[in-house]
PDB file of N, CA and C in Angstrom:
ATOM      1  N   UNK A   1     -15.344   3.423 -20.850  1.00  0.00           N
ATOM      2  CA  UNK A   1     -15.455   3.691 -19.434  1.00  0.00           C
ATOM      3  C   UNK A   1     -16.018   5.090 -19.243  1.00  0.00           C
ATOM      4  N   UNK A   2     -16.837   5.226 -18.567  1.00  0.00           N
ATOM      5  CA  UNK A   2     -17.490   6.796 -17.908  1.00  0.00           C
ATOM      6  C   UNK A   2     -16.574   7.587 -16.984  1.00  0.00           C
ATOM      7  N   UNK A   3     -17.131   9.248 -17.247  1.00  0.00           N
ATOM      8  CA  UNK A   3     -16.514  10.004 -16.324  1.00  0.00           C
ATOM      9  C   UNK A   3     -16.802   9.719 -14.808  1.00  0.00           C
ATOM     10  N   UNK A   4     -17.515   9.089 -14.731  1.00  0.00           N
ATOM     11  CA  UNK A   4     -18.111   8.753 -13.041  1.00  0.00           C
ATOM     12  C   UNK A   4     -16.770   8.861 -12.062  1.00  0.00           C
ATOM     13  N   UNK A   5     -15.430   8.499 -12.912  1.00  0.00           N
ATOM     14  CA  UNK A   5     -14.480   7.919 -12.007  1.00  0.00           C
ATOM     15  C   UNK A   5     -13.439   9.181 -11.452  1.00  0.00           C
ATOM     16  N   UNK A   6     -13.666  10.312 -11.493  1.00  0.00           N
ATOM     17  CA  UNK A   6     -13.689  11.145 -10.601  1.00  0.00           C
ATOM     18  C   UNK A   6     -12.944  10.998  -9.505  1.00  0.00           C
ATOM     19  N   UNK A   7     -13.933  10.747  -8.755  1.00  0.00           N
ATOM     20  CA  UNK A   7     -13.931  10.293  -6.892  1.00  0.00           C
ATOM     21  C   UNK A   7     -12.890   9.481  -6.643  1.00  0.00           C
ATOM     22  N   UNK A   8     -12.796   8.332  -8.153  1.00  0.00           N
ATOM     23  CA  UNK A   8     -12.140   6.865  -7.549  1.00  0.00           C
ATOM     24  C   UNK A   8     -10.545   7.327  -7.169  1.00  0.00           C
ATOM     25  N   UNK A   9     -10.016   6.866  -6.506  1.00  0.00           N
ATOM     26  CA  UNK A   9      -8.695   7.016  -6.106  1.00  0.00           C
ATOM     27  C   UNK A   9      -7.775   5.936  -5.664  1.00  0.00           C
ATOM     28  N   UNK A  10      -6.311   5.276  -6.136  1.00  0.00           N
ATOM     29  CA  UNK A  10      -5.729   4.316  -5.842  1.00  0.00           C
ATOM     30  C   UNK A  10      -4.474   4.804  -4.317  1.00  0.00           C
ATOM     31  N   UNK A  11      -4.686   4.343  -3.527  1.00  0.00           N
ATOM     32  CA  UNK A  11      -3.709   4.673  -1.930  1.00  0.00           C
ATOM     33  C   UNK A  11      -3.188   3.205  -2.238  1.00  0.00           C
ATOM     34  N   UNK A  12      -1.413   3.671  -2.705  1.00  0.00           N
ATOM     35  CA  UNK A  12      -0.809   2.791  -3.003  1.00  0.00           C
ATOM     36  C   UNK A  12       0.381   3.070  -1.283  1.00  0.00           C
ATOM     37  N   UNK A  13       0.665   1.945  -0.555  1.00  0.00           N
ATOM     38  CA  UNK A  13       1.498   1.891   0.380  1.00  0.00           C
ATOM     39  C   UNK A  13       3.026   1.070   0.338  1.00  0.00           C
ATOM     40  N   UNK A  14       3.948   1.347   0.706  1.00  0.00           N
ATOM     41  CA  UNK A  14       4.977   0.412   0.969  1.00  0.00           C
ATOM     42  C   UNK A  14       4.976   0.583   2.236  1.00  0.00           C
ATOM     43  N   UNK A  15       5.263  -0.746   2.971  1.00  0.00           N
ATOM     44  CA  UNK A  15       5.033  -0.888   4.326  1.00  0.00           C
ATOM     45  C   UNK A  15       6.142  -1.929   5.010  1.00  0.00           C
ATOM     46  N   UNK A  16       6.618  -1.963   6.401  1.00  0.00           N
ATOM     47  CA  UNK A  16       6.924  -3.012   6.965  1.00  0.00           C
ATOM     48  C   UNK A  16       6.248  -4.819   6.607  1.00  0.00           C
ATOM     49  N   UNK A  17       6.822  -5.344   6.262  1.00  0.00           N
ATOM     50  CA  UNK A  17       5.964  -6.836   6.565  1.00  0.00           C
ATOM     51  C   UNK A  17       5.241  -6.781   7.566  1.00  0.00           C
ATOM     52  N   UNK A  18       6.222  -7.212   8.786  1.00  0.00           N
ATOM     53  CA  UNK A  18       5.436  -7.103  10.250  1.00  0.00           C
ATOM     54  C   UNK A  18       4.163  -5.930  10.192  1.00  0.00           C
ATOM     55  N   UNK A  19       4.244  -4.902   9.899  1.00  0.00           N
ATOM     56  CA  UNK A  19       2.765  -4.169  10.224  1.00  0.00           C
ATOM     57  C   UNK A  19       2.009  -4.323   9.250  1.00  0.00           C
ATOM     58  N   UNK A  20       1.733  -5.670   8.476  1.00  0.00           N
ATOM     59  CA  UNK A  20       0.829  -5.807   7.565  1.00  0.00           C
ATOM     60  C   UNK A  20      -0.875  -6.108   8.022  1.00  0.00           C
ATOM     61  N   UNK A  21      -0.558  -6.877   9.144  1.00  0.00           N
ATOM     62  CA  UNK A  21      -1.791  -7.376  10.092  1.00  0.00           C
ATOM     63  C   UNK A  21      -2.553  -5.964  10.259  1.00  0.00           C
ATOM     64  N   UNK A  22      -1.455  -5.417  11.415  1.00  0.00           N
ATOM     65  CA  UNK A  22      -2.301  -3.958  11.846  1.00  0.00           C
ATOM     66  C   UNK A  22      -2.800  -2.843  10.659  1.00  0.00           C
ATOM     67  N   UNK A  23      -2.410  -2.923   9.673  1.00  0.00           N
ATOM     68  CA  UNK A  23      -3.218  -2.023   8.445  1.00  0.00           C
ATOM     69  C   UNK A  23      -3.916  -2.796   8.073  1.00  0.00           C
ATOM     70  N   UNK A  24      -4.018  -4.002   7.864  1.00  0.00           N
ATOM     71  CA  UNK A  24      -5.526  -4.801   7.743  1.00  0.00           C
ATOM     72  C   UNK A  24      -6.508  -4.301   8.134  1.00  0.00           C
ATOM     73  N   UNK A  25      -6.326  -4.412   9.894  1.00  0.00           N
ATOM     74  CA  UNK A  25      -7.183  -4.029  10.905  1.00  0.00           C
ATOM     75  C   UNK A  25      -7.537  -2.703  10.431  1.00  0.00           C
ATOM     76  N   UNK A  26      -7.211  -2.030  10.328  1.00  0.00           N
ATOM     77  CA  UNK A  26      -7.300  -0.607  10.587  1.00  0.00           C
ATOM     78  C   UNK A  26      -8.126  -0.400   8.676  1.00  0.00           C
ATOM     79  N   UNK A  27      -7.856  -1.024   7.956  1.00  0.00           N
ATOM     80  CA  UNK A  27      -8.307  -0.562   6.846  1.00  0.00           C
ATOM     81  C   UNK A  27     -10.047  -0.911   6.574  1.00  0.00           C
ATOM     82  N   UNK A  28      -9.978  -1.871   7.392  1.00  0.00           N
ATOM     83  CA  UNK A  28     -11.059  -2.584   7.822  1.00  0.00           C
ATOM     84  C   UNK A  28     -11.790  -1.682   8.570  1.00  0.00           C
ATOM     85  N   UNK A  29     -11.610  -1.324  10.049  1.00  0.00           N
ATOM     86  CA  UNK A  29     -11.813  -0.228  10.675  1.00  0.00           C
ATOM     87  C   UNK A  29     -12.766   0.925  10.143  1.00  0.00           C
ATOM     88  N   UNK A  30     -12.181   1.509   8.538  1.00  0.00           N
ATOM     89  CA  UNK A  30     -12.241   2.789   7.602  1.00  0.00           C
ATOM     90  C   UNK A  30     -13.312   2.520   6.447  1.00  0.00           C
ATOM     91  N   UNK A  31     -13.273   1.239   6.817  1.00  0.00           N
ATOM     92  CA  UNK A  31     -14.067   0.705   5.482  1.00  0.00           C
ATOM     93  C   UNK A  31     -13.921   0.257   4.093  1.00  0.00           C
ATOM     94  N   UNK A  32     -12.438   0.176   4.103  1.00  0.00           N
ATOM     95  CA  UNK A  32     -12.045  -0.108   3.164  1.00  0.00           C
ATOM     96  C   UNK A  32     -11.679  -1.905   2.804  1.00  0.00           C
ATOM     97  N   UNK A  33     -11.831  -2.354   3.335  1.00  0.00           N
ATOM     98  CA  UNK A  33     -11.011  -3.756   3.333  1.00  0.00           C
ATOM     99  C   UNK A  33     -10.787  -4.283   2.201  1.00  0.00           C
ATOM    100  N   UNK A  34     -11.028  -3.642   1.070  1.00  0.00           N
ATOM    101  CA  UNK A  34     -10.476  -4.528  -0.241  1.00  0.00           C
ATOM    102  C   UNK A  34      -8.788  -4.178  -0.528  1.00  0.00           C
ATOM    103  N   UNK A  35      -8.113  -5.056  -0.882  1.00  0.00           N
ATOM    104  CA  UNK A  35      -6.629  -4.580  -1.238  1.00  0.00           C
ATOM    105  C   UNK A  35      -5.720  -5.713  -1.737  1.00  0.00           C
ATOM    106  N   UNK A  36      -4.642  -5.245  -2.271  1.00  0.00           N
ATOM    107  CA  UNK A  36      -3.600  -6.348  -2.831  1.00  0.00           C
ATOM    108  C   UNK A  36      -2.414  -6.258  -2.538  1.00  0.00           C
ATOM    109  N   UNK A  37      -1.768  -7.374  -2.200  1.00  0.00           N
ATOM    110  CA  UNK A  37      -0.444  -6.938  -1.317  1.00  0.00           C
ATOM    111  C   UNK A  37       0.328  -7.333  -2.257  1.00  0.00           C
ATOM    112  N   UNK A  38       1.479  -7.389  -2.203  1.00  0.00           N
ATOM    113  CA  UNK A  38       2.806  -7.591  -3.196  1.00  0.00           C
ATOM    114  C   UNK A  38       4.332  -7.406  -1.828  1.00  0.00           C
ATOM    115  N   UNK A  39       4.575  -8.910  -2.372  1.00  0.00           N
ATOM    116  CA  UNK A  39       6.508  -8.528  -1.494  1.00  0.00           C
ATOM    117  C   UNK A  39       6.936  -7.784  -2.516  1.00  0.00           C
ATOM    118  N   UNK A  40       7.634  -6.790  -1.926  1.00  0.00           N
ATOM    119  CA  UNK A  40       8.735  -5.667  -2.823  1.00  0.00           C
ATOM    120  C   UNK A  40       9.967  -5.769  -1.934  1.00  0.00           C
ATOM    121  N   UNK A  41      11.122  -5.161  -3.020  1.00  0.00           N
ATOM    122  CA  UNK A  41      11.923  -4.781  -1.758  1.00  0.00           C
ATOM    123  C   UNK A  41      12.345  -3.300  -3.092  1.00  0.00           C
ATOM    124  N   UNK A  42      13.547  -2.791  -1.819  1.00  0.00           N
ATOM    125  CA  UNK A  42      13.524  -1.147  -2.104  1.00  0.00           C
ATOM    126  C   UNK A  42      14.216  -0.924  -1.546  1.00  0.00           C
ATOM    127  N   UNK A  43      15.044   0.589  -1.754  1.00  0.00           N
ATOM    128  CA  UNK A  43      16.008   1.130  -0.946  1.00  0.00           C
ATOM    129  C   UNK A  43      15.423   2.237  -0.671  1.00  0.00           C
ATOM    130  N   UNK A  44      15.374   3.156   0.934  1.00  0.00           N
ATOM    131  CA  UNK A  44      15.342   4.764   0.880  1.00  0.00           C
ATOM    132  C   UNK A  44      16.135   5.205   1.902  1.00  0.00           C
ATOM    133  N   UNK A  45      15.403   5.621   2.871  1.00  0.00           N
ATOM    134  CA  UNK A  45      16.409   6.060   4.062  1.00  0.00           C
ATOM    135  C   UNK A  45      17.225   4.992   4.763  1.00  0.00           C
ATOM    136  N   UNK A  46      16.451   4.080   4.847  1.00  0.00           N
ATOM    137  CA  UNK A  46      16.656   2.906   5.894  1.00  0.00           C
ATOM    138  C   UNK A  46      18.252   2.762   5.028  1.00  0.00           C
ATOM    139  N   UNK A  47      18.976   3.021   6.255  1.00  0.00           N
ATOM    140  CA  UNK A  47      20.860   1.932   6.214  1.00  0.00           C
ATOM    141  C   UNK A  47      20.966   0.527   5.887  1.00  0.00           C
ATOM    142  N   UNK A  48      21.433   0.354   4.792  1.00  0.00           N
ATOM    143  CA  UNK A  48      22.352  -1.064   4.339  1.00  0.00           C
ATOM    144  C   UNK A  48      22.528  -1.736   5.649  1.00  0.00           C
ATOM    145  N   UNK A  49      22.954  -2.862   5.384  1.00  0.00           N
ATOM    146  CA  UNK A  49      22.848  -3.957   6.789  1.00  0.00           C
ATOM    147  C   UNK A  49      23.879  -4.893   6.329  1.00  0.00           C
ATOM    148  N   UNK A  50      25.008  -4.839   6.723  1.00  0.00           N
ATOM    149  CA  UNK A  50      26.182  -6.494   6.817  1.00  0.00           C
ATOM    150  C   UNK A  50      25.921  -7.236   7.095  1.00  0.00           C
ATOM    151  N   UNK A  51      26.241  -8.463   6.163  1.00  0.00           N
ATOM    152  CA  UNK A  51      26.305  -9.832   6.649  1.00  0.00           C
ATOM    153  C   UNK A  51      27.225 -10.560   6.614  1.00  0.00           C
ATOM    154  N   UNK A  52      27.128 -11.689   6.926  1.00  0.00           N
ATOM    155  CA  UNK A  52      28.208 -12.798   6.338  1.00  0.00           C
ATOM    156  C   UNK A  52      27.792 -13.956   6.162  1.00  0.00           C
ATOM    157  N   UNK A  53      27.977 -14.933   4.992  1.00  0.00           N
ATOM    158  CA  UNK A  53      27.861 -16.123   4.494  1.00  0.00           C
ATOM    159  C   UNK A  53      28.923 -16.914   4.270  1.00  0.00           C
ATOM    160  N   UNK A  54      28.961 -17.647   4.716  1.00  0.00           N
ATOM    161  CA  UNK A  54      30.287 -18.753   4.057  1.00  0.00           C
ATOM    162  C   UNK A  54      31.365 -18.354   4.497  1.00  0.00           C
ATOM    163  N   UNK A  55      31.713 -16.732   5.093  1.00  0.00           N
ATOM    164  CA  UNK A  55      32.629 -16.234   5.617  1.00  0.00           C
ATOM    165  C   UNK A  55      32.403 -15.421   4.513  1.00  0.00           C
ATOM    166  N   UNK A  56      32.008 -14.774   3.941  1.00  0.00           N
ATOM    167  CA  UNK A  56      32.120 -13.842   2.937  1.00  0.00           C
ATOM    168  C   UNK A  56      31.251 -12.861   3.247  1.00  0.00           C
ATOM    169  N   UNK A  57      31.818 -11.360   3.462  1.00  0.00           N
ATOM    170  CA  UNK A  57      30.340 -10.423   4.141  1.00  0.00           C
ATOM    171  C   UNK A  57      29.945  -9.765   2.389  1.00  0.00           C
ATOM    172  N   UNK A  58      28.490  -9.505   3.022  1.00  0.00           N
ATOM    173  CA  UNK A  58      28.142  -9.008   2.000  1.00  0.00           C
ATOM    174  C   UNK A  58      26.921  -8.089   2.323  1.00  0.00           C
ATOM    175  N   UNK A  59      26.660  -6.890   1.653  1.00  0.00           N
ATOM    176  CA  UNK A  59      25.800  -5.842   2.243  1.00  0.00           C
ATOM    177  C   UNK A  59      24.277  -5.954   1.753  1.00  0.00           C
ATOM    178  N   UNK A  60      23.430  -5.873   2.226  1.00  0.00           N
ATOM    179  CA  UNK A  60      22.057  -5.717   1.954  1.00  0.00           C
ATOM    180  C   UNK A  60      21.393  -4.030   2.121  1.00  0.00           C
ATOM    181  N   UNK A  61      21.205  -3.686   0.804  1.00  0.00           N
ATOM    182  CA  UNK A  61      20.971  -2.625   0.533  1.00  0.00           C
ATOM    183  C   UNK A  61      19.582  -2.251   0.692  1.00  0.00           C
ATOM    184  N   UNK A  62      18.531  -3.543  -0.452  1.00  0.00           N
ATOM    185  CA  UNK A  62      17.600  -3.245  -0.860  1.00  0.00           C
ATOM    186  C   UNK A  62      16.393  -4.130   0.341  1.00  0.00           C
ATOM    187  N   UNK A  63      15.531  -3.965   1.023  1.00  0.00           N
ATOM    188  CA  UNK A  63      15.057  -3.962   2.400  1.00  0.00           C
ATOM    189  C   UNK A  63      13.602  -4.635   1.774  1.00  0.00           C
ATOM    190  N   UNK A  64      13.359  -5.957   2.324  1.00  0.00           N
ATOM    191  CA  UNK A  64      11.748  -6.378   1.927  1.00  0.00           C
ATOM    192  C   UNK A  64      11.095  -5.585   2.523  1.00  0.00           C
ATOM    193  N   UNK A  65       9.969  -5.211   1.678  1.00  0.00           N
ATOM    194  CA  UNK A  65       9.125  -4.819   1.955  1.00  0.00           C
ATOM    195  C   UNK A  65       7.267  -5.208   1.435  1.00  0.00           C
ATOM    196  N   UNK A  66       6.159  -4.718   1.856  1.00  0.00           N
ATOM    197  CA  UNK A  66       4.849  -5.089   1.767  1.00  0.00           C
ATOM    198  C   UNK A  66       4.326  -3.573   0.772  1.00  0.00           C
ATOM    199  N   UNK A  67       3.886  -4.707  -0.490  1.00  0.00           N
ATOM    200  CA  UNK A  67       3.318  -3.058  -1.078  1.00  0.00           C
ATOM    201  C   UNK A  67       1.776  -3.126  -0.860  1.00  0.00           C
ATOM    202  N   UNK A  68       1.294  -2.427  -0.711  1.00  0.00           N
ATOM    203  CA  UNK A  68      -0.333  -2.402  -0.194  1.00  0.00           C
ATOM    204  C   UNK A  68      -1.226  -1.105  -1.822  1.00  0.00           C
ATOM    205  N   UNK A  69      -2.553  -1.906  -2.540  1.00  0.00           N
ATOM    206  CA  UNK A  69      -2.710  -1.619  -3.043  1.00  0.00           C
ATOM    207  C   UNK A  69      -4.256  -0.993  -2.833  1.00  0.00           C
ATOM    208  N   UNK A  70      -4.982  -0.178  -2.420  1.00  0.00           N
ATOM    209  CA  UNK A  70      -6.139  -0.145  -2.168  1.00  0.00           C
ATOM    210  C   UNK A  70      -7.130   1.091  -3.328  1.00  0.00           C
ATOM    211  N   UNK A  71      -8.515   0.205  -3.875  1.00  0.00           N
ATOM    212  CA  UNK A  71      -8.918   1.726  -4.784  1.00  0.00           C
ATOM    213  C   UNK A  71     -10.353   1.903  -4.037  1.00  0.00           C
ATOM    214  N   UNK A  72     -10.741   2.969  -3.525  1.00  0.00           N
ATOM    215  CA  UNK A  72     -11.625   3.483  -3.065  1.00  0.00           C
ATOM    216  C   UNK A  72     -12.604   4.309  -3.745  1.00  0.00           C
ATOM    217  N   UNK A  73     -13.789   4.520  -3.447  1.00  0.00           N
ATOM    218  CA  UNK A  73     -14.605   5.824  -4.466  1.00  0.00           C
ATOM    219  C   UNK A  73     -15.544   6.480  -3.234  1.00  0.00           C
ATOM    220  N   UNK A  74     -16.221   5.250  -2.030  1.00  0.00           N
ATOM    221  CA  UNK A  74     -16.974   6.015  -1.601  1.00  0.00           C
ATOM    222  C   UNK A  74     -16.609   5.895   0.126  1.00  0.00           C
ATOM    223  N   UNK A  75     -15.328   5.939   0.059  1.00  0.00           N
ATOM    224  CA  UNK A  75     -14.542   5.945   1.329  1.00  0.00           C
ATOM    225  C   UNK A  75     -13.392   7.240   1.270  1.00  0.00           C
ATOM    226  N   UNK A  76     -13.369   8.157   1.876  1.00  0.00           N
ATOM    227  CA  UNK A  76     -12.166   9.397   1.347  1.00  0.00           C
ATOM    228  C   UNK A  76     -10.597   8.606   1.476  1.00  0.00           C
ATOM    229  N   UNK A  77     -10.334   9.048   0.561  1.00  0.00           N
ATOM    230  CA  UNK A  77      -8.557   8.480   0.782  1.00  0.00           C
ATOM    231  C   UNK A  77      -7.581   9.179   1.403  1.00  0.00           C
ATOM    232  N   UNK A  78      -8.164  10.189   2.140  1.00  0.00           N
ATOM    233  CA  UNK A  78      -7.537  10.590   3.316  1.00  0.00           C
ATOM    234  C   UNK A  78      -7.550   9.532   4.367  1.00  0.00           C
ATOM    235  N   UNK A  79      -8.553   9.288   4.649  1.00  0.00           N
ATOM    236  CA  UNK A  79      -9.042   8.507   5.907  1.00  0.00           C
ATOM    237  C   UNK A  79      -8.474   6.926   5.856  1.00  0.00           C
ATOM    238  N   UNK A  80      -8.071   6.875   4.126  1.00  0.00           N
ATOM    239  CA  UNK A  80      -7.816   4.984   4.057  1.00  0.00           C
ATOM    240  C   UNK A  80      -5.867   5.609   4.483  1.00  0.00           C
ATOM    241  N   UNK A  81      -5.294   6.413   3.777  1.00  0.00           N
ATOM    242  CA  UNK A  81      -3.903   7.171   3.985  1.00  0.00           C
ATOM    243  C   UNK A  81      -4.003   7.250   5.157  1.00  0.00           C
ATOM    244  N   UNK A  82      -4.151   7.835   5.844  1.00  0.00           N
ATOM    245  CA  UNK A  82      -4.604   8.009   7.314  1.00  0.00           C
ATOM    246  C   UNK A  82      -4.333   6.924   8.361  1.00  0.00           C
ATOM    247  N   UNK A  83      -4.756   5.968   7.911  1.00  0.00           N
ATOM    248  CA  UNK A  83      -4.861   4.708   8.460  1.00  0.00           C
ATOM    249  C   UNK A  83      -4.191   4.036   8.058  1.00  0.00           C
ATOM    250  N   UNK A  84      -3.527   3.491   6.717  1.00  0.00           N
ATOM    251  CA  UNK A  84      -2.539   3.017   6.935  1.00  0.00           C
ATOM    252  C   UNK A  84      -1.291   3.403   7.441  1.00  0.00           C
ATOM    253  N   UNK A  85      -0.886   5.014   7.687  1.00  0.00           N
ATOM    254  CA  UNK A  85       0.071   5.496   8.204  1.00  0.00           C
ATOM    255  C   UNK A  85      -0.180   5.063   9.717  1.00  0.00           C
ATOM    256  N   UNK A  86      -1.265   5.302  10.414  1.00  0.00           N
ATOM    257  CA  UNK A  86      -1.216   4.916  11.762  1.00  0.00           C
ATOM    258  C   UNK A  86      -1.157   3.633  12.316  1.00  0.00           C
ATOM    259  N   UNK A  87      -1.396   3.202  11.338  1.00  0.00           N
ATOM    260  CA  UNK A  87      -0.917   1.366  11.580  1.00  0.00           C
ATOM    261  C   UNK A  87       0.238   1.042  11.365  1.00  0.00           C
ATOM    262  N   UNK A  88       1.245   1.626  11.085  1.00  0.00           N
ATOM    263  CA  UNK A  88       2.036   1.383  10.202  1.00  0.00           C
ATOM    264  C   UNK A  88       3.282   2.143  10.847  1.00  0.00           C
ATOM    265  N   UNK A  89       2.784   2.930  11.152  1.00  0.00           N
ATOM    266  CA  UNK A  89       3.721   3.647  12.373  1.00  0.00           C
ATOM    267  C   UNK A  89       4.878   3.392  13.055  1.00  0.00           C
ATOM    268  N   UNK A  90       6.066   3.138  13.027  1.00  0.00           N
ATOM    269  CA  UNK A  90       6.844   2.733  14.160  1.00  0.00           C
ATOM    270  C   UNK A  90       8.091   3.745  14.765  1.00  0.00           C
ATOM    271  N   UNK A  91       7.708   5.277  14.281  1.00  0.00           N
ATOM    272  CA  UNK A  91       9.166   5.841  14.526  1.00  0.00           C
ATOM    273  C   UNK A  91      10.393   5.770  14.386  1.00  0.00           C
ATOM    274  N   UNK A  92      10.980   4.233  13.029  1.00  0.00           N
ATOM    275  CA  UNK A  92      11.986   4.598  13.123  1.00  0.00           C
ATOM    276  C   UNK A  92      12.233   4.824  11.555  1.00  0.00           C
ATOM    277  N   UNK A  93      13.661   4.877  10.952  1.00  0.00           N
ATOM    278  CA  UNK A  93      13.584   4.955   9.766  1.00  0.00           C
ATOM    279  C   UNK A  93      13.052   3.605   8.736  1.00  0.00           C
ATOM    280  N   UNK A  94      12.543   3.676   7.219  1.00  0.00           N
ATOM    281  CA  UNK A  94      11.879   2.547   6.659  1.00  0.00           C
ATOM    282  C   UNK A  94      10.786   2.186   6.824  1.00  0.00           C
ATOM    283  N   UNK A  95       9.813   3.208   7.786  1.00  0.00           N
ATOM    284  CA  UNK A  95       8.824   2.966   8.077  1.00  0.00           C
ATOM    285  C   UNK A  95       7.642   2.894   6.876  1.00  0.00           C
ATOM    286  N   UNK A  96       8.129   3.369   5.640  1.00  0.00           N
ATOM    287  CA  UNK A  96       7.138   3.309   4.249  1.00  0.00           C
ATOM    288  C   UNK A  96       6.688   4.807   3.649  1.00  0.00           C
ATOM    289  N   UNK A  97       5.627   4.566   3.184  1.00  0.00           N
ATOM    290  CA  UNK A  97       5.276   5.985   2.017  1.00  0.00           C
ATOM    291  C   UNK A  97       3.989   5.379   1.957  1.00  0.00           C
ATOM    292  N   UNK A  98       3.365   6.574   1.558  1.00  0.00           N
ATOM    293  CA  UNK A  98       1.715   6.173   1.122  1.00  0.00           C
ATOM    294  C   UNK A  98       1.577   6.891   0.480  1.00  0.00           C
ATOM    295  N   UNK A  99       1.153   7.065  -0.738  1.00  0.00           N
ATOM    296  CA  UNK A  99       0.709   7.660  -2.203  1.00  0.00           C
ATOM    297  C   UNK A  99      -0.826   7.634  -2.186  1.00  0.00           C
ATOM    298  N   UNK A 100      -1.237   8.669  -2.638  1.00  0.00           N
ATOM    299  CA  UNK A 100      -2.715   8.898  -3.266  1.00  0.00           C
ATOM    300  C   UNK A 100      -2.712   9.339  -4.606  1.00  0.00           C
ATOM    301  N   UNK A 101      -3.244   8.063  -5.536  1.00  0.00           N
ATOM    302  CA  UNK A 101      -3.024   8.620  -7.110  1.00  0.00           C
ATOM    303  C   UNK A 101      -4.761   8.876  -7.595  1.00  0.00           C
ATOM    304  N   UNK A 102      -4.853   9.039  -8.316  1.00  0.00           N
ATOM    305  CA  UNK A 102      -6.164   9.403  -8.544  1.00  0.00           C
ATOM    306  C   UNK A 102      -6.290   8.300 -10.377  1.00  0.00           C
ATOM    307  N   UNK A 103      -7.717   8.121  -9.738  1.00  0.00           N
ATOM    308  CA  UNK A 103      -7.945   6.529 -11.302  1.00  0.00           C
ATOM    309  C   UNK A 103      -8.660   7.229 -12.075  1.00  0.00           C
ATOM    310  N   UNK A 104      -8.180   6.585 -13.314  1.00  0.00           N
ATOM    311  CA  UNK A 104      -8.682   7.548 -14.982  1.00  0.00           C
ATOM    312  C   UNK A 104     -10.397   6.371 -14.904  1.00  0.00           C
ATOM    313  N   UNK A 105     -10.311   5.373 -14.595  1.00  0.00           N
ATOM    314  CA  UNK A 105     -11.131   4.350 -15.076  1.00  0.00           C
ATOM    315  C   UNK A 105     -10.989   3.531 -14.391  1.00  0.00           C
ATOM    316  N   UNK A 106     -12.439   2.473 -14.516  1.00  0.00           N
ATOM    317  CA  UNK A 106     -12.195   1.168 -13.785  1.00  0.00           C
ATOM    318  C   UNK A 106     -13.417   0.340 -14.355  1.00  0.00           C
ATOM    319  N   UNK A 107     -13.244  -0.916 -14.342  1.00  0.00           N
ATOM    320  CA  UNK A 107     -13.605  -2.199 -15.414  1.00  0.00           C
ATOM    321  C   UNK A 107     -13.384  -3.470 -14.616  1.00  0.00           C
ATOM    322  N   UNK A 108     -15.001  -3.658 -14.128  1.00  0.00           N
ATOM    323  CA  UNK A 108     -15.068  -5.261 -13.228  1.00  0.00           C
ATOM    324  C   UNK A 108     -15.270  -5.612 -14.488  1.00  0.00           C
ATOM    325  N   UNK A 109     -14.476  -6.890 -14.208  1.00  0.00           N
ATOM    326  CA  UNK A 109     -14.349  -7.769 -15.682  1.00  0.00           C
ATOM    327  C   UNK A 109     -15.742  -8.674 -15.756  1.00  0.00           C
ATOM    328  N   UNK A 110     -15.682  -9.368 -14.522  1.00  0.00           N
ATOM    329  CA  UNK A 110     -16.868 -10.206 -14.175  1.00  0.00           C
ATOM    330  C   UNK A 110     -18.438  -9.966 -15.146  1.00  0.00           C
ATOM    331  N   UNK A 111     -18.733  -8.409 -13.984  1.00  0.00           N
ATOM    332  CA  UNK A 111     -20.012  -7.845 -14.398  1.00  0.00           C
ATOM    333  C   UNK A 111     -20.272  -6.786 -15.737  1.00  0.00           C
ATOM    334  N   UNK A 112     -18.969  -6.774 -15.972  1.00  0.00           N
ATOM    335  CA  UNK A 112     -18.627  -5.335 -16.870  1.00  0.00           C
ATOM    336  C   UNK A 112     -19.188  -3.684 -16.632  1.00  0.00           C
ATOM    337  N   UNK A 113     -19.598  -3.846 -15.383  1.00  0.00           N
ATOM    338  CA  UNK A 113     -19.619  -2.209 -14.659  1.00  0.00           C
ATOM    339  C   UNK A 113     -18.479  -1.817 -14.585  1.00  0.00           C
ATOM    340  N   UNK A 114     -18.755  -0.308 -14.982  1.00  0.00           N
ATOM    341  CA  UNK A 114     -17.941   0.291 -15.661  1.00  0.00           C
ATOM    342  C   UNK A 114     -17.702   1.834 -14.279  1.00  0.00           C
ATOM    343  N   UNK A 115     -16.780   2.718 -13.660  1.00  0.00           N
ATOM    344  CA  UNK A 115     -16.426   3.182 -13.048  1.00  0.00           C
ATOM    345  C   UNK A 115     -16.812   3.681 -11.294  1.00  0.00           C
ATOM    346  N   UNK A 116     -17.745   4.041 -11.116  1.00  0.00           N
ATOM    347  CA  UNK A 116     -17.756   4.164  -9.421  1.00  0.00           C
ATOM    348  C   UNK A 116     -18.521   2.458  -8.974  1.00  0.00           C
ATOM    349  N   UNK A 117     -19.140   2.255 -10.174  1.00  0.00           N
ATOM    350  CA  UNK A 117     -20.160   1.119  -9.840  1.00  0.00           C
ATOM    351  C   UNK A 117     -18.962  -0.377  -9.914  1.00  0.00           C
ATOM    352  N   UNK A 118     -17.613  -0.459 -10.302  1.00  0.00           N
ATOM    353  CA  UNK A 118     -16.868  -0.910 -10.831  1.00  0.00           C
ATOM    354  C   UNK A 118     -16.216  -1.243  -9.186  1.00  0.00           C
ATOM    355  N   UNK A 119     -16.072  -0.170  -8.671  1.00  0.00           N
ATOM    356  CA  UNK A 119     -15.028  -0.430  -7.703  1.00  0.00           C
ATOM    357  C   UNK A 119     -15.785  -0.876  -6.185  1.00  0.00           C
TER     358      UNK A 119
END
């Protein structure tokens, strides 16, 4: 793989389900529209939640969530971060995280281009 990959950068998100649509939109918007979603679940700020089954309560700690995977090179990953935070938005707690990691390499399997030309 070549040094080309520099630039490339992975904006990894955990997000609400429900605001999965509106960071679509919006990633779309930025120019980014390629991405991979994943159900996760997770614990952070967001409060545990009681239930009851069968008559038996029981606590829910760990909170579904939408992981959002996007790699960019000739879109800034400010602007894709950016946007998924503003989509994503809701003011209260659990609202998610957005990470900007930066990519060593990248390898379309298909064509076998190899780093900015890759992504």
């Amino acid at each position: 793989m070549s040094d080309e990959s520099d630039d490339i950068k992975l904006i990894m998100a955990i997000i609400r389900p429900d605001k999965l649509a509106d960071v679509k939109t919006a990633l779309a918007e930025v120019g980014a529209p390629s991405l991979t979603v994943s159900n996760v679940s997770g614990r952070g700020s967001q409060p545990a939640k009681k239930s009851q089954w069968r008559g038996e309560e029981y606590t829910v700690d760990l909170h579904q969530k939408v992981k959002i995977e996007c790699v960019v090179a000739d879109v800034p990953a400010e602007d894709v971060a950016n946007a998924i935070a503003d989509a994503a938005h809701t003011g209260e707690k659990g609202d998610g995280k957005v990470f900007i990691l930066p990519v060593e390499g990248a390898l379309q399997v298909r064509t076998g281009k190899t780093g900015r030309d890759a992504v």
